[in-house]
C-alpha atoms as a PDB file:
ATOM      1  CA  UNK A   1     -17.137   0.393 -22.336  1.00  0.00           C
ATOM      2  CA  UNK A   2     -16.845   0.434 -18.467  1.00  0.00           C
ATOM      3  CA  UNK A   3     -19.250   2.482 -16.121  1.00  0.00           C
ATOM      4  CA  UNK A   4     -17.901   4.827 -14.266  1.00  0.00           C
ATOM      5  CA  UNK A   5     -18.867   2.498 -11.169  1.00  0.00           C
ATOM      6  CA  UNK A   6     -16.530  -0.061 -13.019  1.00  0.00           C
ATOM      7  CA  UNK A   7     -13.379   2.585 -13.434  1.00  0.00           C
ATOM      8  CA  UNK A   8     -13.837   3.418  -9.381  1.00  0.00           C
ATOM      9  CA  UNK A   9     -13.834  -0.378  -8.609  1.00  0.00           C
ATOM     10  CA  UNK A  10     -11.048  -1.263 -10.710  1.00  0.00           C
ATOM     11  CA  UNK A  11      -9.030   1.460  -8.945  1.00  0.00           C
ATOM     12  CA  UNK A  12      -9.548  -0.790  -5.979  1.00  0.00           C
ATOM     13  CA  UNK A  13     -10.684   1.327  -3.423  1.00  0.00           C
ATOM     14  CA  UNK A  14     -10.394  -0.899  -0.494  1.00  0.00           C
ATOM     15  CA  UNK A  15      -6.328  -0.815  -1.276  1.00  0.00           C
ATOM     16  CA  UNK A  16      -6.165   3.372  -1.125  1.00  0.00           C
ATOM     17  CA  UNK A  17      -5.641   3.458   2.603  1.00  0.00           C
ATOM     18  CA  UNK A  18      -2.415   2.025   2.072  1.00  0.00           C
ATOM     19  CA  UNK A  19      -0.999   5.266  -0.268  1.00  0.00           C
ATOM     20  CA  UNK A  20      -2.431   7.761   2.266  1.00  0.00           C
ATOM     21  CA  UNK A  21      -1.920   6.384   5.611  1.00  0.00           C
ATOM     22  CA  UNK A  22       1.915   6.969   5.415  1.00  0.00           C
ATOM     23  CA  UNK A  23       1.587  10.841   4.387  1.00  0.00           C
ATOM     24  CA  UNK A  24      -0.701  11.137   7.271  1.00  0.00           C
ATOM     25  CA  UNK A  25       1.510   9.311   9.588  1.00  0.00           C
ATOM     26  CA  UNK A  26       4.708  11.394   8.454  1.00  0.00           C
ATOM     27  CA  UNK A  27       2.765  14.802   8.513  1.00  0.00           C
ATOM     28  CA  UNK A  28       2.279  13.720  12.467  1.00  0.00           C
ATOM     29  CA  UNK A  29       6.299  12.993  12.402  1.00  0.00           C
ATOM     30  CA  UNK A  30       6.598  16.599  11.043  1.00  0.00           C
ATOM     31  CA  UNK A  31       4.137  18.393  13.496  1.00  0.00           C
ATOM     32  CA  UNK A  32       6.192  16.736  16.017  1.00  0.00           C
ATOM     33  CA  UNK A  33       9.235  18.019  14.806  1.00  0.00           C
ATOM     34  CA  UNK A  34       7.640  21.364  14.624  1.00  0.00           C
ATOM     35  CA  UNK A  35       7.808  21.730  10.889  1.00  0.00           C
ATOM     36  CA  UNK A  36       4.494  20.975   9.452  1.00  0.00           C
ATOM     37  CA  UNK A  37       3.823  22.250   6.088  1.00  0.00           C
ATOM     38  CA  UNK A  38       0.369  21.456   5.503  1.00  0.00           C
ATOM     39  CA  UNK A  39       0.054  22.335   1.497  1.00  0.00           C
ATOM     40  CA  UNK A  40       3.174  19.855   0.894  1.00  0.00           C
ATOM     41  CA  UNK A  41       1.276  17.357   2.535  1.00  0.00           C
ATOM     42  CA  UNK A  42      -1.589  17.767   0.742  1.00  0.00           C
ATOM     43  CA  UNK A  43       0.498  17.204  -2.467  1.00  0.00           C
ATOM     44  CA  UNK A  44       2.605  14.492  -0.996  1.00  0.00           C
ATOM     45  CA  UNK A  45      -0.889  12.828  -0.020  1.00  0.00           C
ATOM     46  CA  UNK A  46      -1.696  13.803  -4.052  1.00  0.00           C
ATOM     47  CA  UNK A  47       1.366  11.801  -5.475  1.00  0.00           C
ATOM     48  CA  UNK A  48       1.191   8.845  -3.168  1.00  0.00           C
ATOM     49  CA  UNK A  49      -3.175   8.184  -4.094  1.00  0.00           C
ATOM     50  CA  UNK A  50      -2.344   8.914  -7.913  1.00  0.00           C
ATOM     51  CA  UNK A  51       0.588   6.486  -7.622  1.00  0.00           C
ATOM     52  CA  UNK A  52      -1.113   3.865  -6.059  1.00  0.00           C
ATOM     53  CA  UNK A  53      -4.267   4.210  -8.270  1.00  0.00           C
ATOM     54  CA  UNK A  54      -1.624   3.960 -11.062  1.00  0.00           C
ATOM     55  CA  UNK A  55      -0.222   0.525  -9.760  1.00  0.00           C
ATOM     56  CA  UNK A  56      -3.825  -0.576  -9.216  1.00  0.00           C
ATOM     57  CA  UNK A  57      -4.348  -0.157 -13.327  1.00  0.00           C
ATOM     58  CA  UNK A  58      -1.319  -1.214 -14.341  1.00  0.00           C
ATOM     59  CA  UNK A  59      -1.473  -4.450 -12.592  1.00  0.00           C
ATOM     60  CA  UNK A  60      -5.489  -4.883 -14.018  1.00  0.00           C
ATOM     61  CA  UNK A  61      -3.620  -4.106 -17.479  1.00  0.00           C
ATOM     62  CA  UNK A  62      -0.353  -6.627 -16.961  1.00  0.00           C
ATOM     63  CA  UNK A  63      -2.276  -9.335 -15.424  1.00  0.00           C
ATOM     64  CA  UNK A  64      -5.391  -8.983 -17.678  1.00  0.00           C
ATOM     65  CA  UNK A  65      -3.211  -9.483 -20.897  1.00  0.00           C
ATOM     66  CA  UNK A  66      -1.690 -12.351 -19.457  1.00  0.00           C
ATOM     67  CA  UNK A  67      -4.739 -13.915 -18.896  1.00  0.00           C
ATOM     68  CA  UNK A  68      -4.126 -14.491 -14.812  1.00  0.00           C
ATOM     69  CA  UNK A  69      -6.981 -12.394 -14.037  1.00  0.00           C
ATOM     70  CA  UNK A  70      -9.868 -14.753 -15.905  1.00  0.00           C
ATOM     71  CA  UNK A  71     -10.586 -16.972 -13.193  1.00  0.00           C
ATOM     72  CA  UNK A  72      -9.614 -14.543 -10.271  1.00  0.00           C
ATOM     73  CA  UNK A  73     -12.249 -14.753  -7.050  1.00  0.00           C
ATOM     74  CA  UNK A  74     -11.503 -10.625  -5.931  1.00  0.00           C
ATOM     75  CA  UNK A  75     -12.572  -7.231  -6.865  1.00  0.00           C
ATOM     76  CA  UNK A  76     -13.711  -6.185  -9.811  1.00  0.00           C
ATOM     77  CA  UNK A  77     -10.495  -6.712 -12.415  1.00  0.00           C
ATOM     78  CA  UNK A  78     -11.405  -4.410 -15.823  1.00  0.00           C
ATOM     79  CA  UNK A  79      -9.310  -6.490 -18.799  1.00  0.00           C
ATOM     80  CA  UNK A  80      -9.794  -9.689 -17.115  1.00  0.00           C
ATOM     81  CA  UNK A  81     -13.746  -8.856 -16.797  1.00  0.00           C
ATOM     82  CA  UNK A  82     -13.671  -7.253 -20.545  1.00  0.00           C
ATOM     83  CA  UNK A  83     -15.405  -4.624 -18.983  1.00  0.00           C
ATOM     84  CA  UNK A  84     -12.601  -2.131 -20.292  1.00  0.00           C
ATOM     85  CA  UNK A  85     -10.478  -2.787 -23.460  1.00  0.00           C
ATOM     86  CA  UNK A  86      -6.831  -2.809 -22.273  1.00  0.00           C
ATOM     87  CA  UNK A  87      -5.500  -0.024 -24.295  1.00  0.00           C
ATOM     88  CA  UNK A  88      -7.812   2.222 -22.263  1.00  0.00           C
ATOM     89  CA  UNK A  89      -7.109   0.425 -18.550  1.00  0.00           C
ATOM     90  CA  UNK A  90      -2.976   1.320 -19.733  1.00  0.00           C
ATOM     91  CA  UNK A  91      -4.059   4.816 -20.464  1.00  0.00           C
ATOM     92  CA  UNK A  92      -5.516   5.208 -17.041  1.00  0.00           C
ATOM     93  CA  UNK A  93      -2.456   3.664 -15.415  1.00  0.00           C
ATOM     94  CA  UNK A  94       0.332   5.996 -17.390  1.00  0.00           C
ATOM     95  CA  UNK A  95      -1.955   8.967 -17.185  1.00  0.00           C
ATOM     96  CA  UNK A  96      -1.845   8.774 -13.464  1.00  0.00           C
ATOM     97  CA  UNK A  97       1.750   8.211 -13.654  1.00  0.00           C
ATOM     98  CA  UNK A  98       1.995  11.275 -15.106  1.00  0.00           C
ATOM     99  CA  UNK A  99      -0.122  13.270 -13.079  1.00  0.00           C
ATOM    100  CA  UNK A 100       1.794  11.884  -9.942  1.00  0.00           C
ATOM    101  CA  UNK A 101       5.156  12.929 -11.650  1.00  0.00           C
ATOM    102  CA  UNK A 102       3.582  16.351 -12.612  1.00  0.00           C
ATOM    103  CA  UNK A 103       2.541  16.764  -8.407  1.00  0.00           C
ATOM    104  CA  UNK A 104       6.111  15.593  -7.195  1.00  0.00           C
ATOM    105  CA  UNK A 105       8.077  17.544  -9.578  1.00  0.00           C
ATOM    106  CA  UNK A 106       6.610  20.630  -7.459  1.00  0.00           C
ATOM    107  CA  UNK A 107       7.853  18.894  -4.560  1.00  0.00           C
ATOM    108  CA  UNK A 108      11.077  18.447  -5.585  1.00  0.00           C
ATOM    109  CA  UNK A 109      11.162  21.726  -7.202  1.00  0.00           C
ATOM    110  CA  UNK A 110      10.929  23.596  -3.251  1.00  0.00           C
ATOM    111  CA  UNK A 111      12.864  20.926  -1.304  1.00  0.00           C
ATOM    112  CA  UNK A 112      15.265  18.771  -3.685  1.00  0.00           C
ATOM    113  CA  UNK A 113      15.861  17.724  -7.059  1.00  0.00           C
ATOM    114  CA  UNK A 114      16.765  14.451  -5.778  1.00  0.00           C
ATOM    115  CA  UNK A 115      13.040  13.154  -5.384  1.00  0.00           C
ATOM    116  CA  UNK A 116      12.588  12.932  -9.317  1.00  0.00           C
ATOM    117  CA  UNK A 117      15.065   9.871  -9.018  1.00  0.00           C
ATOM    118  CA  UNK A 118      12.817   8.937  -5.823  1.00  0.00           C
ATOM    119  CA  UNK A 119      10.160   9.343  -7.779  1.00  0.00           C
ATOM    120  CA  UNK A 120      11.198   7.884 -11.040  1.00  0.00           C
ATOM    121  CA  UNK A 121      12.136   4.607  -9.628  1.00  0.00           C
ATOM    122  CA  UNK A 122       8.904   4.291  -7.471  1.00  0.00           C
ATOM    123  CA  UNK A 123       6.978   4.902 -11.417  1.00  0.00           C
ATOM    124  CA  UNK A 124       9.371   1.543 -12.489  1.00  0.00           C
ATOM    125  CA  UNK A 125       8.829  -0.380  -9.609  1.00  0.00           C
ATOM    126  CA  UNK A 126       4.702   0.086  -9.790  1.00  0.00           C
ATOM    127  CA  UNK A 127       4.869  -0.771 -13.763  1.00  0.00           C
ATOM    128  CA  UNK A 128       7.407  -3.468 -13.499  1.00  0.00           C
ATOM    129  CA  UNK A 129       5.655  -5.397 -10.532  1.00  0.00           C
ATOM    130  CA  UNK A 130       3.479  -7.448 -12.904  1.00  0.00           C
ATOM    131  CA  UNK A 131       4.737  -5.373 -16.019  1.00  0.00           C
ATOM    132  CA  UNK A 132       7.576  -6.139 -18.461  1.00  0.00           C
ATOM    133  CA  UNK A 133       8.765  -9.642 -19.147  1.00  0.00           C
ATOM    134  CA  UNK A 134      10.183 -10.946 -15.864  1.00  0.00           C
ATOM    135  CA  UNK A 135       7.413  -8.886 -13.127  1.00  0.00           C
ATOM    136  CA  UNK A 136       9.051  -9.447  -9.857  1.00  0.00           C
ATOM    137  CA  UNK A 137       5.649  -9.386  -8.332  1.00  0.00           C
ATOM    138  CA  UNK A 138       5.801 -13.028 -10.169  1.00  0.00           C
ATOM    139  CA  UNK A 139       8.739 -14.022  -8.076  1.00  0.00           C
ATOM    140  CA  UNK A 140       7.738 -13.325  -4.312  1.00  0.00           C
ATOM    141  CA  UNK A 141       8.974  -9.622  -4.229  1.00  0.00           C
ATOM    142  CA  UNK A 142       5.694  -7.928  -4.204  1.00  0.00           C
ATOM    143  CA  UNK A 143       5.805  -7.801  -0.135  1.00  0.00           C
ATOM    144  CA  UNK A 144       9.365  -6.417  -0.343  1.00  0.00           C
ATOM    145  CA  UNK A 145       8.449  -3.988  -2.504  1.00  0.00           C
ATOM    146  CA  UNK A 146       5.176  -2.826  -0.458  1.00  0.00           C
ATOM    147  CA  UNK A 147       6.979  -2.082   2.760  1.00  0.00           C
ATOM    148  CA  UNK A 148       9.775  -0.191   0.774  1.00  0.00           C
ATOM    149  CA  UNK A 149       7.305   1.961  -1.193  1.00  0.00           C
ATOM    150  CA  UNK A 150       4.064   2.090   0.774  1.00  0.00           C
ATOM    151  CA  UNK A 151       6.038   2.415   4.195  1.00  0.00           C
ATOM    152  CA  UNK A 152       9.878   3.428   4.235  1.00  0.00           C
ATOM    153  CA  UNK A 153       9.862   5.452   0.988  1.00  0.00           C
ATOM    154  CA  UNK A 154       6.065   7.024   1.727  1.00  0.00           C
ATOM    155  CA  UNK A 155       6.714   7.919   5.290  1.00  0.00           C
ATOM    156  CA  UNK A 156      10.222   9.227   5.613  1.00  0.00           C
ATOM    157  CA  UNK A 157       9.631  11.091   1.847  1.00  0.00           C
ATOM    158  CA  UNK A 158       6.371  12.818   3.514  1.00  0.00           C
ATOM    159  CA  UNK A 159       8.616  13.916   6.679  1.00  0.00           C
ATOM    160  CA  UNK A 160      11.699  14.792   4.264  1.00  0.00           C
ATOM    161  CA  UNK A 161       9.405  16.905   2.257  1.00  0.00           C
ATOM    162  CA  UNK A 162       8.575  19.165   5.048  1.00  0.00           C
ATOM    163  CA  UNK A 163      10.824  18.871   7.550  1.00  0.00           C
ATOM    164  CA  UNK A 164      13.911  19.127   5.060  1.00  0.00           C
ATOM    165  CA  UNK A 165      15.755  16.324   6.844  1.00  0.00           C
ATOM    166  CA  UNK A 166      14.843  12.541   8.424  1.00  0.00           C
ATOM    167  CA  UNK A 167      14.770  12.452  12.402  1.00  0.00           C
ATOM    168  CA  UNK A 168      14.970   8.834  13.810  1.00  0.00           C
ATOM    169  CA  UNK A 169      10.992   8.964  13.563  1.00  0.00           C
ATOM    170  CA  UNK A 170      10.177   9.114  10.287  1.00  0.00           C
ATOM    171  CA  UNK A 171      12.120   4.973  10.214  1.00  0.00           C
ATOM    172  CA  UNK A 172      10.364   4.285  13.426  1.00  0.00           C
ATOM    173  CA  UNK A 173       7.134   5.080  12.008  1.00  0.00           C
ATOM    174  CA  UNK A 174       7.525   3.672   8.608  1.00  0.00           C
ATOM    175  CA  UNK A 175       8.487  -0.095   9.979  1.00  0.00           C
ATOM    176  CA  UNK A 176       5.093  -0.251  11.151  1.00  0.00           C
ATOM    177  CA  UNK A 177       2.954   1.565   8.104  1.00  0.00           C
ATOM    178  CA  UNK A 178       5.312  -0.933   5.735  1.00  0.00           C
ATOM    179  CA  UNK A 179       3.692  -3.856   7.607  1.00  0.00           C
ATOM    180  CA  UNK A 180       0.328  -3.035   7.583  1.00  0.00           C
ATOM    181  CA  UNK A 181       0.759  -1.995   4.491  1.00  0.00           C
ATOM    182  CA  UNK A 182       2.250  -5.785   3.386  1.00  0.00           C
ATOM    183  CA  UNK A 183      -0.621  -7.491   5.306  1.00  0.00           C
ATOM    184  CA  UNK A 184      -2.955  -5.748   2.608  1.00  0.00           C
ATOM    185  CA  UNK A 185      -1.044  -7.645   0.024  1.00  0.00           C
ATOM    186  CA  UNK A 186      -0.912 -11.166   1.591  1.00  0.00           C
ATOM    187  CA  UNK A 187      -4.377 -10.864   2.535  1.00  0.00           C
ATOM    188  CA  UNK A 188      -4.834 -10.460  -1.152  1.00  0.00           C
ATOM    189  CA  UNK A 189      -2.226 -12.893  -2.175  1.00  0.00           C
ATOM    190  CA  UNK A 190      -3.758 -15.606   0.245  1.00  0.00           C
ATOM    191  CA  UNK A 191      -7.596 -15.398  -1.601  1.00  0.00           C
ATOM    192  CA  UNK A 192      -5.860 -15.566  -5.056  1.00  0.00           C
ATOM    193  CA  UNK A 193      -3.352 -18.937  -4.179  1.00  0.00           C
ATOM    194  CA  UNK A 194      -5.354 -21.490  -5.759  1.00  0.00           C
ATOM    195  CA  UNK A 195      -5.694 -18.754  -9.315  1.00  0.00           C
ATOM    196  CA  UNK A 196      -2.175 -18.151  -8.627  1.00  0.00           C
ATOM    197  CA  UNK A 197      -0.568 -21.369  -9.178  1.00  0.00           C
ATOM    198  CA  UNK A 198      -2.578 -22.442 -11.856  1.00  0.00           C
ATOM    199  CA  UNK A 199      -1.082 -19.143 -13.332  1.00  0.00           C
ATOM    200  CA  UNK A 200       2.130 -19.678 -12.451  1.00  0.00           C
ATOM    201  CA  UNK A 201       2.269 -16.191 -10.509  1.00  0.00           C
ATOM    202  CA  UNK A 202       4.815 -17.314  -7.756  1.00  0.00           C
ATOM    203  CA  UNK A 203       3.781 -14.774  -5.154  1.00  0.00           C
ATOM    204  CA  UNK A 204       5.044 -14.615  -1.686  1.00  0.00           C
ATOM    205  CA  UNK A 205       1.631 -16.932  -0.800  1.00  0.00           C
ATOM    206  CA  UNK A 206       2.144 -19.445  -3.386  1.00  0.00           C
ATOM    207  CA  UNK A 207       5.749 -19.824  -2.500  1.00  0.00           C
ATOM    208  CA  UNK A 208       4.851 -19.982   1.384  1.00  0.00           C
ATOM    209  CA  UNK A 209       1.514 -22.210   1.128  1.00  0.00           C
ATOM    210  CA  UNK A 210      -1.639 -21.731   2.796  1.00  0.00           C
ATOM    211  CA  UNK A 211      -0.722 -22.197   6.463  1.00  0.00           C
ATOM    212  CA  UNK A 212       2.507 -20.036   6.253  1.00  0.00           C
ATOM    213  CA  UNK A 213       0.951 -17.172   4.780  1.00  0.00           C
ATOM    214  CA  UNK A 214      -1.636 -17.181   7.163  1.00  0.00           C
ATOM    215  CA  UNK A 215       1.083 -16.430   9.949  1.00  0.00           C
ATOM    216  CA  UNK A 216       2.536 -13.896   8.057  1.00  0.00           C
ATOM    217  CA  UNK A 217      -0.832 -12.352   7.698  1.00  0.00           C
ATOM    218  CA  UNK A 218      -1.235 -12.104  11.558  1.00  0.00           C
ATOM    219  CA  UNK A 219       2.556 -11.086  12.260  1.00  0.00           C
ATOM    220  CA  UNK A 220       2.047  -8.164   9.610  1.00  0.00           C
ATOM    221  CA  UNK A 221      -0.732  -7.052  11.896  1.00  0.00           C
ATOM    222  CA  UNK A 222       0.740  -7.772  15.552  1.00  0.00           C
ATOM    223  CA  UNK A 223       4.257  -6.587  14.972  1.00  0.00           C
ATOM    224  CA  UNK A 224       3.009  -2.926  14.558  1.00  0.00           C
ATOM    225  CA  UNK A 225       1.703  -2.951  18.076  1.00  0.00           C
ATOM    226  CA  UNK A 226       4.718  -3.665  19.072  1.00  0.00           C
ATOM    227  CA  UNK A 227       6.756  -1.595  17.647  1.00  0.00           C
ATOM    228  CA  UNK A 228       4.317   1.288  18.798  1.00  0.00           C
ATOM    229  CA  UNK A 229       5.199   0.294  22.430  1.00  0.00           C
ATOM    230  CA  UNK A 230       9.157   0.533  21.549  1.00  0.00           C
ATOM    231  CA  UNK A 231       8.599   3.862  20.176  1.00  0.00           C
ATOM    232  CA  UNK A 232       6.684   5.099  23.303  1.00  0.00           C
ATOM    233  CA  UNK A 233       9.854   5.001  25.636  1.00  0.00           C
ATOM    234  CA  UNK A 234      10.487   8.066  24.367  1.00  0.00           C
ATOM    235  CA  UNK A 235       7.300   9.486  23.038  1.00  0.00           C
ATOM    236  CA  UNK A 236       4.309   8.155  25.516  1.00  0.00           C
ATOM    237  CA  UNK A 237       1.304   9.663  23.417  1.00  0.00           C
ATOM    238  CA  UNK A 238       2.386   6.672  21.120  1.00  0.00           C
ATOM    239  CA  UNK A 239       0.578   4.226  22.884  1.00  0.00           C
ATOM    240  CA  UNK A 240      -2.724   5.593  21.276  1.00  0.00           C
ATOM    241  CA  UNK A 241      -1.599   3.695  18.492  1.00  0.00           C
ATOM    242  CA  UNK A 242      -2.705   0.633  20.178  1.00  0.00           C
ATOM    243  CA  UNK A 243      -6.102   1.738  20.578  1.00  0.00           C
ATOM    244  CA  UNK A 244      -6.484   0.620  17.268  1.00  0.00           C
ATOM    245  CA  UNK A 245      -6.016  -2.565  18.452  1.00  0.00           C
ATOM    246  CA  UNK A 246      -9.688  -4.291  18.298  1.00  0.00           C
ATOM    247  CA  UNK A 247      -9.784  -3.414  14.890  1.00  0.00           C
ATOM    248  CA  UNK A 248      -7.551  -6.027  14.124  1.00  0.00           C
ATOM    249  CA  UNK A 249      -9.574  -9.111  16.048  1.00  0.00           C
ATOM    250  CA  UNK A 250     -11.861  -9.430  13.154  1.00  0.00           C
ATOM    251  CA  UNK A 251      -9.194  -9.769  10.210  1.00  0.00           C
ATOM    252  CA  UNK A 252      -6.775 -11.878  11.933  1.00  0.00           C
ATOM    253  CA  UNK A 253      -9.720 -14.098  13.480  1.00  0.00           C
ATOM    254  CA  UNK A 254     -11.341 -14.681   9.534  1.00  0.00           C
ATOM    255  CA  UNK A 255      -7.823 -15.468   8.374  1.00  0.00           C
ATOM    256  CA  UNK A 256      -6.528 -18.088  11.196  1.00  0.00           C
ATOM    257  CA  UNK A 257      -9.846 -19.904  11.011  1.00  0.00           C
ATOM    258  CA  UNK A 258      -9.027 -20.942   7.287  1.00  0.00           C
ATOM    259  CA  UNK A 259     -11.588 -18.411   5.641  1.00  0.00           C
ATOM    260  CA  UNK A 260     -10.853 -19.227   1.529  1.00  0.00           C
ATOM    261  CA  UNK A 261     -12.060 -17.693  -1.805  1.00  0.00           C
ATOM    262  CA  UNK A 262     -15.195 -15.003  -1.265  1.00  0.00           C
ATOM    263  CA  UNK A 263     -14.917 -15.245   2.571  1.00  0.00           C
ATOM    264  CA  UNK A 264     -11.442 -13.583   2.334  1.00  0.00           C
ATOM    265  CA  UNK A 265     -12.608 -10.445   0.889  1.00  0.00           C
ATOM    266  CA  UNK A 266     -14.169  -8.463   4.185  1.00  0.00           C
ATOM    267  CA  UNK A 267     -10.099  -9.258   5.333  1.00  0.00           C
ATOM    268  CA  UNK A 268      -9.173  -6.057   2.895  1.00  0.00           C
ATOM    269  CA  UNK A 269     -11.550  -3.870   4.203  1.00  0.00           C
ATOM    270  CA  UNK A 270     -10.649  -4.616   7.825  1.00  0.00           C
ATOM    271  CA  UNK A 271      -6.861  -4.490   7.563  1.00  0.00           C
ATOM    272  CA  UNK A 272      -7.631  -1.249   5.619  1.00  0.00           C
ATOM    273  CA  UNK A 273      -9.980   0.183   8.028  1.00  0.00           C
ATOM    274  CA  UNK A 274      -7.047  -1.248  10.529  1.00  0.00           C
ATOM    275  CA  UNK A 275      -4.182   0.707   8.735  1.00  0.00           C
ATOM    276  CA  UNK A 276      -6.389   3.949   8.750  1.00  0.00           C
ATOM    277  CA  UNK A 277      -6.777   3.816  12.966  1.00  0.00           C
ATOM    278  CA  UNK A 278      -3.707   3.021  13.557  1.00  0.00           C
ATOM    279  CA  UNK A 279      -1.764   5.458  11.721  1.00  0.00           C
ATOM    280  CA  UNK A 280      -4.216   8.262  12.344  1.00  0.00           C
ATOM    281  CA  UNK A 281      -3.760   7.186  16.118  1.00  0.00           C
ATOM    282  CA  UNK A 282      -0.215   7.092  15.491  1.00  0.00           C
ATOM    283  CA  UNK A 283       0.262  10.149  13.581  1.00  0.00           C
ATOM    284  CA  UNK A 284      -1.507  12.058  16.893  1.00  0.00           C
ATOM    285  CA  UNK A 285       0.863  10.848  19.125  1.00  0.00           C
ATOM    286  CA  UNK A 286       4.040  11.416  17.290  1.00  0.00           C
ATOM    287  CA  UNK A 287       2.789  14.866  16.557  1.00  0.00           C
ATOM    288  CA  UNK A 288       1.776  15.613  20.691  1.00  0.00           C
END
């Protein structure tokens, strides 16, 4: 039976700044709209680090009975390790499901019943990513699906929820929390290549090769900088966003210089400690 250590790693820690970076960074959208409701964030932050912990053990679960997580280099994986039997890794995964449907029915309940479908089809794309028979996260969707979920759909839902209706910020915003969010994922996808193909998981990386994905790595991480300056034309205190700037040297550096395998593995905690400036700094300056 896994430690409790073990359960914390599997829920892959180093991957959780991506579920609450968008609720911070629409809560900053909202307090610049003058419509902060600070216990909805709370909750939205709730459904997004349940949901996310979810995807984390339902892809440990889907991959580990496939047998692609064996001979995988990363983070601690609990069925591929053994350390966890898989009926108890899926119980994890649904039980967080449910606890994030539980928080967002609340949600919905005060602002509109609409979210449940929101909410229902973000549930289906987490399991179905390497769940079910065909997992589009097998077929080079699982970047598509990040930016959607972890930036469009997390950001403009956090404003929506409070603000009761989607200014031109809450998009602006989530372009450049969606990107971040994807260079978590190809920096993941990038280590696992050589596991990958042998598996015959067709991510985004395998499809791309080794070079490729390495300049998608670095656009994911440059392109939000920019963006930031667009979106300071008309709100200057923006620009703080790009203090967050060194924080991305390190990453992008590792990854360009051909780092492989074990050495690739820091590059999640910096893009992560990367995602958590910027937005923070981002968040400040959309709500001044």
């Amino acid at each position: 039976m896994a430690t409790l250590s073990q359960w914390v790693a599997g829920s892959r820690p180093r991957t959780l700044p991506a579920s609450l970076v968008p609720v911070v960074v629409g809560t900053g959208v909202a307090a610049g709209e003058g419509h902060a409701v600070w216990w909805r964030a709370l909750l939205a932050a709730l459904v997004a680090l349940l949901l996310q912990i979810g995807v984390n053990y339902s892809n440990d679960y889907s991959d580990g009975v496939r047998g692609t997580d064996e001979e995988r280099v990363g983070p601690l994986r609990l069925v591929g390790s053994r350390a966890a039997p898989p009926k108890q890794v899926l119980a994890a995964a649904l039980g967080c499901f449910l606890a994030a449907a539980a928080a967002g029915l609340v949600l919905a309940a005060v602002t509109s019943w609409w979210l449940l479908l929101v909410g229902a089809v973000a549930i289906l794309a987490a399991w179905f990513y390497t769940g079910g028979k065909t997992p589009y996260g097998y077929r080079a969707l699982g970047e598509v699906s990040v930016f959607v979920f972890f930036g469009l759909v997390a950001v403009v839902g956090t404003v929506y929820v409070q603000v009761e209706g989607i200014p031109w910020e809450a998009w602006a915003a989530a372009v450049p929390i969606g990107l971040l969010a994807c260079a978590l994922l190809v920096a993941n996808n990038l280590r696992d290549i050589p596991t990958d193909e042998v598996s015959g998981k067709r991510t985004l990386a395998v499809v791309l090769g080794d070079r490729r994905t390495r300049i998608l790595y670095a656009a994911c991480t440059a392109l939000p900088f920019t963006i930031a300056l667009a979106v300071a034309a008309p709100h200057p205190w923006a620009l703080l966003a790009l203090l967050a700037g060194p924080l991305s040297v390190p990453p992008v550096q590792t990854v360009l210089k051909g780092a492989t395998g074990p050495a690739l593995i820091p590059v999640l905690g910096g893009t992560g400690r990367l995602q958590l400036a910027y937005g923070a700094l981002l968040a400040v300056g959309l709500a001044l």
